[in-house]
C-alpha atoms as a PDB file:
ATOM      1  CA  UNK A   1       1.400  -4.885  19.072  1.00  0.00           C
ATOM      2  CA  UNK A   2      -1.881  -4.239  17.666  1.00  0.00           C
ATOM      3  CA  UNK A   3      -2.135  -4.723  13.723  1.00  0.00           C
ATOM      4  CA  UNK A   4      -2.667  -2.077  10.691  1.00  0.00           C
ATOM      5  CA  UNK A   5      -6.232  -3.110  11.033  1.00  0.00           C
ATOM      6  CA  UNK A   6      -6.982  -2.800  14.769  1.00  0.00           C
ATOM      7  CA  UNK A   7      -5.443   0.490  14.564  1.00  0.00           C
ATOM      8  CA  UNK A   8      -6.797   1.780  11.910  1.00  0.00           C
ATOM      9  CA  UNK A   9     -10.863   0.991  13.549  1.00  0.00           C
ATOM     10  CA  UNK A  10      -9.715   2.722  16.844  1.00  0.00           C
ATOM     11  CA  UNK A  11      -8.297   5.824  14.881  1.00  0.00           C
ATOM     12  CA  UNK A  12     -11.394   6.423  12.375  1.00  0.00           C
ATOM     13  CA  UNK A  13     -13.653   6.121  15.820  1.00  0.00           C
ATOM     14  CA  UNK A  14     -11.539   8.679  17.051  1.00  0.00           C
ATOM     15  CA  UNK A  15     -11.986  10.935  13.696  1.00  0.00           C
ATOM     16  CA  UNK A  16     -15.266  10.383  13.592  1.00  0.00           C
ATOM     17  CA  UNK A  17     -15.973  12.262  16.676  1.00  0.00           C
ATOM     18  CA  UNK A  18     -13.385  15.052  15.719  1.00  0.00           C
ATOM     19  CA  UNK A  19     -14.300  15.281  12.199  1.00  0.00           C
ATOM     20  CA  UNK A  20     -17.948  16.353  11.094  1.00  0.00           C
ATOM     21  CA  UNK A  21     -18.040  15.790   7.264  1.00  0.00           C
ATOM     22  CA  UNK A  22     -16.022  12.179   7.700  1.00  0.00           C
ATOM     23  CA  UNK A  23     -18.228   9.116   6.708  1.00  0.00           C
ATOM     24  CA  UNK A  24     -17.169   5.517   6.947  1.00  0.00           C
ATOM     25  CA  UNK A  25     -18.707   3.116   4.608  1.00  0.00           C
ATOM     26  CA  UNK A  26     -18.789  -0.779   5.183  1.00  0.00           C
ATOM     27  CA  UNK A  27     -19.382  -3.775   3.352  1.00  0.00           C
ATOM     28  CA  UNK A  28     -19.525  -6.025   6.785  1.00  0.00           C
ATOM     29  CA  UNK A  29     -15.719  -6.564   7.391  1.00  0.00           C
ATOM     30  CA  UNK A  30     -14.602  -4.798  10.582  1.00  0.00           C
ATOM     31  CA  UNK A  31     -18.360  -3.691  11.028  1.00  0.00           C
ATOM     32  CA  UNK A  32     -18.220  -5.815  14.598  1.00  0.00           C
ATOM     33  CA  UNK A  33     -15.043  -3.467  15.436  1.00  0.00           C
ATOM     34  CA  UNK A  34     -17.363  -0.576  14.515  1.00  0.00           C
ATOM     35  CA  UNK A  35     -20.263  -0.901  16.089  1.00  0.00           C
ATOM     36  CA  UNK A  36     -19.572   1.498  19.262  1.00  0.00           C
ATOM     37  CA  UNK A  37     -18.968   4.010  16.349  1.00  0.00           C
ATOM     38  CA  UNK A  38     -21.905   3.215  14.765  1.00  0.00           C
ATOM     39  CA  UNK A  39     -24.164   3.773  17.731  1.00  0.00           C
ATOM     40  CA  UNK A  40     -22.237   7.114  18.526  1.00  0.00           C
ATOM     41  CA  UNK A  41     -22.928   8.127  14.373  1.00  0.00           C
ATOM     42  CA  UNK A  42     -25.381   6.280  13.010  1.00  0.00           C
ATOM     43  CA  UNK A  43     -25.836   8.515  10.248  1.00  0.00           C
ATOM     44  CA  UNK A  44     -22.107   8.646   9.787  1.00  0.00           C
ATOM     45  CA  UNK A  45     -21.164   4.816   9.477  1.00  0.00           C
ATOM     46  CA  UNK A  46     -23.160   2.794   7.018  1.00  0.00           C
ATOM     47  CA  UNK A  47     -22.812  -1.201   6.705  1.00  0.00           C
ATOM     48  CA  UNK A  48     -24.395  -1.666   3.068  1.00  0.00           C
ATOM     49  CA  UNK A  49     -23.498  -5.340   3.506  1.00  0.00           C
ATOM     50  CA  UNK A  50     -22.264  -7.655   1.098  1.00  0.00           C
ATOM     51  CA  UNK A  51     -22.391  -5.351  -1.614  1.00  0.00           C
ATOM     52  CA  UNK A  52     -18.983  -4.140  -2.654  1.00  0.00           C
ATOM     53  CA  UNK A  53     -20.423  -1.889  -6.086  1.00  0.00           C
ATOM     54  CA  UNK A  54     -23.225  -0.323  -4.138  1.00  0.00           C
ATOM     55  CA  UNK A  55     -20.180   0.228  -1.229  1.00  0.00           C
ATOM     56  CA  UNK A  56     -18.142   2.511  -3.792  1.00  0.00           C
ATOM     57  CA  UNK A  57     -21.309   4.373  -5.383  1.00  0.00           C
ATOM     58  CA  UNK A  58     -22.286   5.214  -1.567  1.00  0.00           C
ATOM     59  CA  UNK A  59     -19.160   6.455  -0.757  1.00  0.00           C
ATOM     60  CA  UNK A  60     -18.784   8.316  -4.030  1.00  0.00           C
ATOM     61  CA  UNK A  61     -22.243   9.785  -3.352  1.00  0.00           C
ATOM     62  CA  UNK A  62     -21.442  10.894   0.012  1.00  0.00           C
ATOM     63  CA  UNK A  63     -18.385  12.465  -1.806  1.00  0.00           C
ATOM     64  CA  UNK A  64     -20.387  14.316  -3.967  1.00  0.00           C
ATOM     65  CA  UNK A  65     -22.361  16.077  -1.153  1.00  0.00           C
ATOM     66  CA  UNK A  66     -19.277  17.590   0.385  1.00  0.00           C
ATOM     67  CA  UNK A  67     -18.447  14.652   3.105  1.00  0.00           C
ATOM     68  CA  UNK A  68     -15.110  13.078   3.697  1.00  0.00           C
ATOM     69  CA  UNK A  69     -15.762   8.966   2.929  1.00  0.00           C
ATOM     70  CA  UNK A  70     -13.618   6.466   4.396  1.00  0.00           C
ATOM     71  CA  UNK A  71     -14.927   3.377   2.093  1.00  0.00           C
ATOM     72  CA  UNK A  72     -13.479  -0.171   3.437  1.00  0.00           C
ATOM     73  CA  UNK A  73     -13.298  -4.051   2.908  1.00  0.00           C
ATOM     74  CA  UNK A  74     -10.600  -6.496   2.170  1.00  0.00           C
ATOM     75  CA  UNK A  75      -8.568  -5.355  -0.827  1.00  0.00           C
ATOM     76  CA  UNK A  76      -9.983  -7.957  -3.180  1.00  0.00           C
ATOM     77  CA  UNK A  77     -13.569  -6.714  -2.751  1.00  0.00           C
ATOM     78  CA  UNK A  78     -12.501  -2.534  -2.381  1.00  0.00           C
ATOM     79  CA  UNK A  79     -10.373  -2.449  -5.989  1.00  0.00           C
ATOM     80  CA  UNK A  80     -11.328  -5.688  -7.681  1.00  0.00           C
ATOM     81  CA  UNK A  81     -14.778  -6.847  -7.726  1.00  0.00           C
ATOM     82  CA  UNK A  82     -16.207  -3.049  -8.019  1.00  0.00           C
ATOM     83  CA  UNK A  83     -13.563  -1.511 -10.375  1.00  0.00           C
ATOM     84  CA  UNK A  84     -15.707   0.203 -12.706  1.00  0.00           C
ATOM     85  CA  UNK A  85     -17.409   2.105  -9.710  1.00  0.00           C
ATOM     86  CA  UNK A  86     -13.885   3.217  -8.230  1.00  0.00           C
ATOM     87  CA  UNK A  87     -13.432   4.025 -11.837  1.00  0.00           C
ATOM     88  CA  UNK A  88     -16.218   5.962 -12.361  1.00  0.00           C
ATOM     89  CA  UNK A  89     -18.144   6.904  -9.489  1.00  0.00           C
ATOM     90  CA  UNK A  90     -14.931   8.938  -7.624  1.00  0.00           C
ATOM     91  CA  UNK A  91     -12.569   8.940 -10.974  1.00  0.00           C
ATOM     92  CA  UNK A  92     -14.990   9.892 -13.723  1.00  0.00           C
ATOM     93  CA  UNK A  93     -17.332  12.099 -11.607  1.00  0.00           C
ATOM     94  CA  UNK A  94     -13.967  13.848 -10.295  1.00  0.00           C
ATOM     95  CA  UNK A  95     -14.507  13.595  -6.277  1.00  0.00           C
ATOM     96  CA  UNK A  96     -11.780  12.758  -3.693  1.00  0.00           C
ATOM     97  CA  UNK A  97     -12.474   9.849  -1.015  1.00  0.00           C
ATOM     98  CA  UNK A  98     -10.311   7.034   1.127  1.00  0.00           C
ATOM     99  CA  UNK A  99      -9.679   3.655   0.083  1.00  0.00           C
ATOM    100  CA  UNK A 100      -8.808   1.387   2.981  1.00  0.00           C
ATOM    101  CA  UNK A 101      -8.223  -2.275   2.333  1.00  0.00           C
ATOM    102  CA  UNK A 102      -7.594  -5.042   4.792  1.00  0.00           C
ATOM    103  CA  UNK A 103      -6.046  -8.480   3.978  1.00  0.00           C
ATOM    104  CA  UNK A 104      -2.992  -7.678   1.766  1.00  0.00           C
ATOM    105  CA  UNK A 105      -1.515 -10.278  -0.819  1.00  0.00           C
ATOM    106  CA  UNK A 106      -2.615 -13.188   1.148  1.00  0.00           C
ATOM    107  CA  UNK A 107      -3.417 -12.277   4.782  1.00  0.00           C
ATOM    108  CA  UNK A 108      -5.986 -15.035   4.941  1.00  0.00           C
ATOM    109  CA  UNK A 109      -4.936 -17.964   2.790  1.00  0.00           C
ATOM    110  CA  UNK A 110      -7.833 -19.940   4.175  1.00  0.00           C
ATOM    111  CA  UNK A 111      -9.930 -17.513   2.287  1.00  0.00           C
ATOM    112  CA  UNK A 112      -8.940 -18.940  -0.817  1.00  0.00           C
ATOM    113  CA  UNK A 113      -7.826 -16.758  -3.584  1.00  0.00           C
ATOM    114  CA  UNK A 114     -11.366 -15.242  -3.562  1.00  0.00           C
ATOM    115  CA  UNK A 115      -9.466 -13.146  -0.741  1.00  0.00           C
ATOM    116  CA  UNK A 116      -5.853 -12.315  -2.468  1.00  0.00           C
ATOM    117  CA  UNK A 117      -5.667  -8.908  -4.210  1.00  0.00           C
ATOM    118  CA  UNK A 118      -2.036  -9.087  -5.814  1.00  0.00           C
ATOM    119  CA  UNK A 119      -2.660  -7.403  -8.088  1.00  0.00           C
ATOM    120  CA  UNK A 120      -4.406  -4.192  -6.448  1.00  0.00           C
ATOM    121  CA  UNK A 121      -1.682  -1.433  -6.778  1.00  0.00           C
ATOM    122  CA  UNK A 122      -1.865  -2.413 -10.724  1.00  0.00           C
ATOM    123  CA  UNK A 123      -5.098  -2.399 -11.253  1.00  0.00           C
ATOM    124  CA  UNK A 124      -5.391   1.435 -10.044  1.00  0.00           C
ATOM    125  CA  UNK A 125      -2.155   2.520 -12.061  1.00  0.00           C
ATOM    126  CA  UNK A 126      -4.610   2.299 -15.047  1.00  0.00           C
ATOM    127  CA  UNK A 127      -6.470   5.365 -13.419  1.00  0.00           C
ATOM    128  CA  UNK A 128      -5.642   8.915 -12.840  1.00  0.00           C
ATOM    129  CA  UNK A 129      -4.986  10.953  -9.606  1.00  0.00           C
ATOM    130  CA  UNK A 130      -4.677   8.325  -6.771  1.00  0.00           C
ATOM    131  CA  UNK A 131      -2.280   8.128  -3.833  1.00  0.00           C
ATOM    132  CA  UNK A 132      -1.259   4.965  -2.568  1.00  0.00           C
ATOM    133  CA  UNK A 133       0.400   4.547   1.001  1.00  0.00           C
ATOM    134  CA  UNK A 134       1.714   0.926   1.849  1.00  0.00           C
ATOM    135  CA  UNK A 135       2.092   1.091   5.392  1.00  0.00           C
ATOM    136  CA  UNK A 136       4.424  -1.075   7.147  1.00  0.00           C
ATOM    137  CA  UNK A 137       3.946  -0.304  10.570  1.00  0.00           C
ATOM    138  CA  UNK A 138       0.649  -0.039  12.403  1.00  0.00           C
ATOM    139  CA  UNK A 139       2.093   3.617  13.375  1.00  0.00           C
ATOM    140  CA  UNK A 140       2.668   4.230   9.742  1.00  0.00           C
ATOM    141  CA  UNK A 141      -0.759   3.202   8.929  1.00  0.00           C
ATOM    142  CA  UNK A 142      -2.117   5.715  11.190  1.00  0.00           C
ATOM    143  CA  UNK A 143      -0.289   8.909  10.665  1.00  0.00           C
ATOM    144  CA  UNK A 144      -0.827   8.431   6.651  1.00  0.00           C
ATOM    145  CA  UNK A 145      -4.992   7.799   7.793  1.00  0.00           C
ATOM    146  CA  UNK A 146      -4.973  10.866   9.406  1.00  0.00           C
ATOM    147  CA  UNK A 147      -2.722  12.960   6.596  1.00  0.00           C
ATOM    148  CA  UNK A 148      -5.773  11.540   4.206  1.00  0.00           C
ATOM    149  CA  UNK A 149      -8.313  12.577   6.300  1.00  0.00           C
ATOM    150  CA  UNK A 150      -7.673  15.862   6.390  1.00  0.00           C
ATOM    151  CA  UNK A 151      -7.399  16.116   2.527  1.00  0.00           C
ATOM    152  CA  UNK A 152      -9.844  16.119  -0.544  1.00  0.00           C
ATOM    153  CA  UNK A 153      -7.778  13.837  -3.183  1.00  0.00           C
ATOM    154  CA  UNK A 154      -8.337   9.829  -4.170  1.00  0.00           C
ATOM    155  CA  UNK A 155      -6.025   7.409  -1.685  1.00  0.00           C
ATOM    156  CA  UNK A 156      -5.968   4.430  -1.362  1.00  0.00           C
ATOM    157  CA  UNK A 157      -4.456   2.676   2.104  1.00  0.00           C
ATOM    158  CA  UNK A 158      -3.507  -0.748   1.779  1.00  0.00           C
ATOM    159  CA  UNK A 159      -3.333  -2.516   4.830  1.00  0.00           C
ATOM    160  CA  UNK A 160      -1.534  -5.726   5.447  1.00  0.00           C
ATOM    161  CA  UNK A 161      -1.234  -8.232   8.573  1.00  0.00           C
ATOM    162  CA  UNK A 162       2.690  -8.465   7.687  1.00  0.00           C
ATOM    163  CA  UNK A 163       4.190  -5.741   9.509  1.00  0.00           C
ATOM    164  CA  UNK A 164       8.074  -4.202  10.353  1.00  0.00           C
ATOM    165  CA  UNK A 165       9.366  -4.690  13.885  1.00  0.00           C
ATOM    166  CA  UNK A 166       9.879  -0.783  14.082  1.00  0.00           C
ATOM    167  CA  UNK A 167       7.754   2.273  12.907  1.00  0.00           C
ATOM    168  CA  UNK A 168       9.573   5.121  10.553  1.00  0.00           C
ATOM    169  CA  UNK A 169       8.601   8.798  10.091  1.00  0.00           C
ATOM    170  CA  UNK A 170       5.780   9.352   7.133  1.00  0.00           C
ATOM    171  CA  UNK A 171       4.165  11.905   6.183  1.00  0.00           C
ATOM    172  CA  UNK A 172       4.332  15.148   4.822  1.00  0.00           C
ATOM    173  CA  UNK A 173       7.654  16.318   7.117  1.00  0.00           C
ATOM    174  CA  UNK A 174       9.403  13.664   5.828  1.00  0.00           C
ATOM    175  CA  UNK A 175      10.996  11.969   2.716  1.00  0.00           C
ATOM    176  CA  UNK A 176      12.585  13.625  -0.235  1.00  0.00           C
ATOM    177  CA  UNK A 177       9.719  15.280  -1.603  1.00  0.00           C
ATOM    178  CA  UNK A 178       7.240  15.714   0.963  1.00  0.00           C
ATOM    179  CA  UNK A 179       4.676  13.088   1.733  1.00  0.00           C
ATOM    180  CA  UNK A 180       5.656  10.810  -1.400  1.00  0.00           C
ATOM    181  CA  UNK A 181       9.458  11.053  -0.453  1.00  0.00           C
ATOM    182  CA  UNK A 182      11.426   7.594  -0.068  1.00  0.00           C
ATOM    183  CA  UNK A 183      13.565   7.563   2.975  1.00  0.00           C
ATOM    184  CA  UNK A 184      16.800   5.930   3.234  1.00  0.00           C
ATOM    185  CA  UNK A 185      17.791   3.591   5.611  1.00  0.00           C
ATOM    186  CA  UNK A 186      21.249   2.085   4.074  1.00  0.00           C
ATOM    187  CA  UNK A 187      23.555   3.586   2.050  1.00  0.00           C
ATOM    188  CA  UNK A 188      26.379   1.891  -0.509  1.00  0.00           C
ATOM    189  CA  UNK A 189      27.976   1.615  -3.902  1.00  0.00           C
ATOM    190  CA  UNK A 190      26.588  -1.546  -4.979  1.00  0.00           C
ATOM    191  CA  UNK A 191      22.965  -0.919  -5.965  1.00  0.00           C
ATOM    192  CA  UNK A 192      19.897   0.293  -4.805  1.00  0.00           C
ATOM    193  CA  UNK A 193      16.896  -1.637  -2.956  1.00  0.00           C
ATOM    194  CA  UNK A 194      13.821  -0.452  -2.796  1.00  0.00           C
ATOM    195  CA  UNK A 195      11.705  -1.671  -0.107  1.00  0.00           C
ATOM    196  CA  UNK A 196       8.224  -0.838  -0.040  1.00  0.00           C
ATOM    197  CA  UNK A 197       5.940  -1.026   3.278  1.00  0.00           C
ATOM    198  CA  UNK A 198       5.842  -4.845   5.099  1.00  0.00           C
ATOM    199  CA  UNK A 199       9.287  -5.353   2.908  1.00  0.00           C
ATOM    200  CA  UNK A 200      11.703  -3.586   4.528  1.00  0.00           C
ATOM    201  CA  UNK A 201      12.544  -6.158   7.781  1.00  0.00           C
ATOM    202  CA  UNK A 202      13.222  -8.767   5.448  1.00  0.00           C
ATOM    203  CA  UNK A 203      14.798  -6.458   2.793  1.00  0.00           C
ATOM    204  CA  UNK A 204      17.212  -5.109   5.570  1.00  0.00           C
ATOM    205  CA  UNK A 205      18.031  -8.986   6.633  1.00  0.00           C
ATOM    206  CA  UNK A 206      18.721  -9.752   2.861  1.00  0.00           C
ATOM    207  CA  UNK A 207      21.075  -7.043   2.161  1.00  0.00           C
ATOM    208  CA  UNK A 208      23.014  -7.491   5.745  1.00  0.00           C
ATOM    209  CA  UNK A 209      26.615  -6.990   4.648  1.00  0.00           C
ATOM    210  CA  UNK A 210      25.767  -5.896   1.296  1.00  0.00           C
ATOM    211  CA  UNK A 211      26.827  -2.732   0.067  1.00  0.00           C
ATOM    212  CA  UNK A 212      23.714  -1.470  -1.160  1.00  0.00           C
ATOM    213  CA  UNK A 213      21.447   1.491  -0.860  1.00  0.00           C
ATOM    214  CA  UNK A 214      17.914   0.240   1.324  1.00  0.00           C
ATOM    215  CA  UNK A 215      15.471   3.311   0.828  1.00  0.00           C
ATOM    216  CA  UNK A 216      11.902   2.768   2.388  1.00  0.00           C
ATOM    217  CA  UNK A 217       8.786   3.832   0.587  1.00  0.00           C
ATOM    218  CA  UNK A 218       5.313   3.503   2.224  1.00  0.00           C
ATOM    219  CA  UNK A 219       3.795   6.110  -0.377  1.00  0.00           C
ATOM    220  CA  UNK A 220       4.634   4.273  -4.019  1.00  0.00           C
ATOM    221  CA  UNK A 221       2.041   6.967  -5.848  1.00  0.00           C
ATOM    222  CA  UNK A 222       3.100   9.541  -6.498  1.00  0.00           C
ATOM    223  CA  UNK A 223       6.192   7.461  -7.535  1.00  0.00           C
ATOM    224  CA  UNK A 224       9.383   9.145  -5.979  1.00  0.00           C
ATOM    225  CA  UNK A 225      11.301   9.597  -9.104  1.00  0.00           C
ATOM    226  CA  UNK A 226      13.704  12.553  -7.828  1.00  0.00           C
ATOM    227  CA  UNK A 227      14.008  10.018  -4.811  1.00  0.00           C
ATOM    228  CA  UNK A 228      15.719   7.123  -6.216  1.00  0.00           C
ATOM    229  CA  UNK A 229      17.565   9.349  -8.668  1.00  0.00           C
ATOM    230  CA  UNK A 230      18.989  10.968  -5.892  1.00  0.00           C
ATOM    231  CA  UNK A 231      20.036   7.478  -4.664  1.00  0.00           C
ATOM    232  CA  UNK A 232      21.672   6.103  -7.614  1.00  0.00           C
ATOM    233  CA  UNK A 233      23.767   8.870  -7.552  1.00  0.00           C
ATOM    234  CA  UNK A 234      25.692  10.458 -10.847  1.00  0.00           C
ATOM    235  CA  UNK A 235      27.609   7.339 -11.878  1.00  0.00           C
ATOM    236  CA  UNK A 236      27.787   5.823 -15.640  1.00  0.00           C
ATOM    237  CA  UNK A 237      24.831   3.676 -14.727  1.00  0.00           C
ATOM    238  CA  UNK A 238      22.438   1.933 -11.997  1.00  0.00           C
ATOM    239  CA  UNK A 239      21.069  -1.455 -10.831  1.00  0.00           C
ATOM    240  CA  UNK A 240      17.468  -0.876  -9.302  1.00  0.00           C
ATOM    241  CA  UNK A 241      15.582  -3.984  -7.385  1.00  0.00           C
ATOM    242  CA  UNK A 242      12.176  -2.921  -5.812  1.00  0.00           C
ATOM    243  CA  UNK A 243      10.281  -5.241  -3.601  1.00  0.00           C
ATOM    244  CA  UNK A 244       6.637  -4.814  -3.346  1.00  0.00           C
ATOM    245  CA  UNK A 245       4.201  -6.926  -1.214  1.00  0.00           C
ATOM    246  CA  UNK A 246       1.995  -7.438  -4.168  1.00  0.00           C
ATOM    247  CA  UNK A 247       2.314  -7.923  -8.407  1.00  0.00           C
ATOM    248  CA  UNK A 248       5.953  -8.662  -8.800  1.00  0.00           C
ATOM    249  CA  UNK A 249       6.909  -5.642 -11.350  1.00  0.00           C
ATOM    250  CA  UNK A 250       4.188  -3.328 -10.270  1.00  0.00           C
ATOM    251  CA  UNK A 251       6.172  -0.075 -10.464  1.00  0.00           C
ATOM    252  CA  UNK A 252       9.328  -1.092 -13.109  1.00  0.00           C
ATOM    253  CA  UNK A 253       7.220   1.186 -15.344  1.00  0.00           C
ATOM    254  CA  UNK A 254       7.513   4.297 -12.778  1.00  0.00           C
ATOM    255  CA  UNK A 255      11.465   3.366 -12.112  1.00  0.00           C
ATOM    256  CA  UNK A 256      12.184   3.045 -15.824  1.00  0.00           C
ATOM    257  CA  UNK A 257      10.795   6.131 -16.374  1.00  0.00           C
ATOM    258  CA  UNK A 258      12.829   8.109 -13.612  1.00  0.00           C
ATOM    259  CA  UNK A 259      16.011   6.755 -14.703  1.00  0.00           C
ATOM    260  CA  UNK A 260      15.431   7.158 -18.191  1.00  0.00           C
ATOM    261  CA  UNK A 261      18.156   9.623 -18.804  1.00  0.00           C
ATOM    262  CA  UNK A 262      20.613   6.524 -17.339  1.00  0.00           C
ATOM    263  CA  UNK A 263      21.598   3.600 -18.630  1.00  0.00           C
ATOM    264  CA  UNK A 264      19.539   1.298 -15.891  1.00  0.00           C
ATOM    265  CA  UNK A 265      19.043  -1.749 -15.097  1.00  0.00           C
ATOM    266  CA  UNK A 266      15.444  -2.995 -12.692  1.00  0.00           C
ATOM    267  CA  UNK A 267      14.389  -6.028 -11.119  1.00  0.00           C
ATOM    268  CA  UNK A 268      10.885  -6.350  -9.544  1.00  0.00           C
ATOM    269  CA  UNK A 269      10.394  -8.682  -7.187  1.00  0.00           C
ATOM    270  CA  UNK A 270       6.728  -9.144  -5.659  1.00  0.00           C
ATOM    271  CA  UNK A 271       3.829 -11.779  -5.683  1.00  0.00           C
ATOM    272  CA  UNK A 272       3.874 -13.932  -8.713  1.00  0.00           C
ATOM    273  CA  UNK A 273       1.203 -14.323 -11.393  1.00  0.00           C
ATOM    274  CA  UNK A 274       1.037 -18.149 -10.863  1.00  0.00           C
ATOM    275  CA  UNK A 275      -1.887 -18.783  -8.508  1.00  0.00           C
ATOM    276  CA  UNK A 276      -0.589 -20.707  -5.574  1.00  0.00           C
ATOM    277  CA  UNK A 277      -3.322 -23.302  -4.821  1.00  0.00           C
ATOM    278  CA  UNK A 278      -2.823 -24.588  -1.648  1.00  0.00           C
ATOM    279  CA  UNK A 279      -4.105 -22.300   1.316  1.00  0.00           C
ATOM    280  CA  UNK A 280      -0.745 -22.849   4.210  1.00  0.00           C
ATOM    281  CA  UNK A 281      -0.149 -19.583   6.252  1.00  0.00           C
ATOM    282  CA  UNK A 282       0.984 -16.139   4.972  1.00  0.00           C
ATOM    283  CA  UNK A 283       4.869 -17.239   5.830  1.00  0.00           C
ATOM    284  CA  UNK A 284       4.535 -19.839   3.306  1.00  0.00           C
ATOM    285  CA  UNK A 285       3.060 -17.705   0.718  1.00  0.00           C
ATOM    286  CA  UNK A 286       6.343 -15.381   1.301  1.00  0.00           C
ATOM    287  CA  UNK A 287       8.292 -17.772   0.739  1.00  0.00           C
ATOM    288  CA  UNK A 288       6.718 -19.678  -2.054  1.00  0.00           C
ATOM    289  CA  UNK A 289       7.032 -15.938  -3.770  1.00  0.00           C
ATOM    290  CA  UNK A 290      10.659 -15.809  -2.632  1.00  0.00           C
ATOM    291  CA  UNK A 291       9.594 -12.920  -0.471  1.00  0.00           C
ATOM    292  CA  UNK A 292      11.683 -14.207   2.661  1.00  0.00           C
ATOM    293  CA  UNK A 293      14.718 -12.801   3.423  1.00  0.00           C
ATOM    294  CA  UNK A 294      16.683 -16.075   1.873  1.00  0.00           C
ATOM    295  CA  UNK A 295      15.066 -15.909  -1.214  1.00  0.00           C
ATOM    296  CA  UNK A 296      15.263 -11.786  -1.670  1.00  0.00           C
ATOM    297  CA  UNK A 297      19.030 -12.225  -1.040  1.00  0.00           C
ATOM    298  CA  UNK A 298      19.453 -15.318  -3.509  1.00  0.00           C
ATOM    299  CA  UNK A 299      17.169 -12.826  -5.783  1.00  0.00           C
ATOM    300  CA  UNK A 300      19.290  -9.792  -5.166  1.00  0.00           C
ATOM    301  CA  UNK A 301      22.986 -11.210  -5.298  1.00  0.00           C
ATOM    302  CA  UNK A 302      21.904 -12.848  -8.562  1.00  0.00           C
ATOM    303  CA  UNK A 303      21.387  -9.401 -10.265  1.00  0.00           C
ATOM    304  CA  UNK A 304      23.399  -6.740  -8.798  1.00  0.00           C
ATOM    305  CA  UNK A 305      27.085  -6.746  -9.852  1.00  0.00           C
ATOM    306  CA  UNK A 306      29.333  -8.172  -7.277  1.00  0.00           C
END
């Protein structure tokens, strides 16, 4: 199977040549995986090198002029490094472009933590008006591409090497409420799981026997409030764990706020805030975070009622 990635590079080619005002904007990752693109669009793909805050202002600019940009790098150098220019060159100055990261959490340990954007997702809830799709399935990855495409909002795409075993529906036809909709996979009386993109194979083998609720979200904002208060059903109360592949608690805020109206309880289980220092493979790092499927289960027995 080819990764998020890989498929995302063959599918922008393919837009490029479909789609007149679309722009791609590079900051030399993938740019080698570009190049036939390139040649076929010069004036279309742009490699601006190793600099990430010129990277944003271009695509913003392009923005501005009526064109569709697709601005990419690994995570830690799309939302981190040049925050104030997502901030202010698309938020501030009001135009719409596509945010597509590569490298997740910790898809590169060897990178060092130079490379690890945890805390990503977070970092844009402090702004206004962006969509964020968390893909977990190369197939995912490419239907929501192409959904964003053919829009004129903020979105951000965050890609990850991690990846399910089996692609589910996205997109606007499906989920609760449209493109934003969780989708659920289990149902029970015990609690409800929420597993968000790359999650879900190991959330399923966690809860295996558990009488839970498993819904799926690869779209986490908008946050699916109607959703998950459509899962928890009309009972006296409701135990809420989401796992995220990135800042453990990144979206208690949004839950909290759906369920407001219940007594609730939420657990958040994601990356850590301590900085693990030692580079090892991505398995490790899941594990280390208690992001396997033995540690989301010792996780998830320990809060929801037995």
């Amino acid at each position: 199977m080819d990764t998020m990635r890989d498929r995302f590079i063959a599918t922008t080619s393919q837009l490029l040549a479909e789609e007149p005002r679309l722009a791609v904007v590079l900051a030399d990752i993938s740019a080698d995986g570009f190049a036939p693109a390139r040649r076929a669009h010069p004036d279309r793909v742009i490699n601006v090198g190793i600099r990430e805050q010129l990277l944003i202002g271009a695509g913003a600019g392009m923005a501005l002029t009526g064109m569709r940009p697709i601005v990419h790098t690994f995570a830690s150098f799309l939302v981190e490094r040049p925050f104030e220019q997502v901030k202010l060159d698309f938020g501030h100055q009001g135009v719409g472009g596509i945010l597509v990261s590569a490298g997740g959490s910790y898809d590169w340990p060897a990178g060092g933590f130079t490379h690890m954007a945890p805390g990503d997702v977070a970092l844009l809830d402090t702004l206004e008006g962006w969509t964020v799709h968390v893909p977990g399935h190369p197939d995912e990855a490419e239907a929501l591409l192409r959904e964003a495409v053919d829009g004129d909002d903020r979105v951000y795409v965050r890609l990850s090497l991690q990846s399910n075993r089996q692609a589910r529906p996205v997109g606007r036809s499906t989920g609760s409420t449209g493109a934003t909709g969780f989708s659920v996979v289990r149902e029970g009386r015990g609690g409800t799981v929420v597993a968000v993109g790359p999650m879900l194979d190991n959330v399923l083998a966690a809860t295996e026997r558990l009488d839970v609720n498993v819904l799926y979200a690869t779209t986490v904002r908008p946050f699916d409030g109607a959703g998950l208060r459509r899962a928890v059903g009309a009972g006296p109360g409701a135990d809420v764990v989401i796992v995220e592949p990135y800042l453990a608690g990144t979206s208690t805020a949004a839950a909290n706020e759906a369920l407001m109206e219940l007594p609730h309880r939420v657990l958040g289980l994601g990356v850590g805030r301590a900085e693990l220092r030692r580079y090892g493979q991505m398995e490790e790092h899941l594990r280390a975070h208690g992001l396997d499927a033995r540690g989301l289960r010792e996780r998830i027995t320990g809060f929801l009622p037995a």
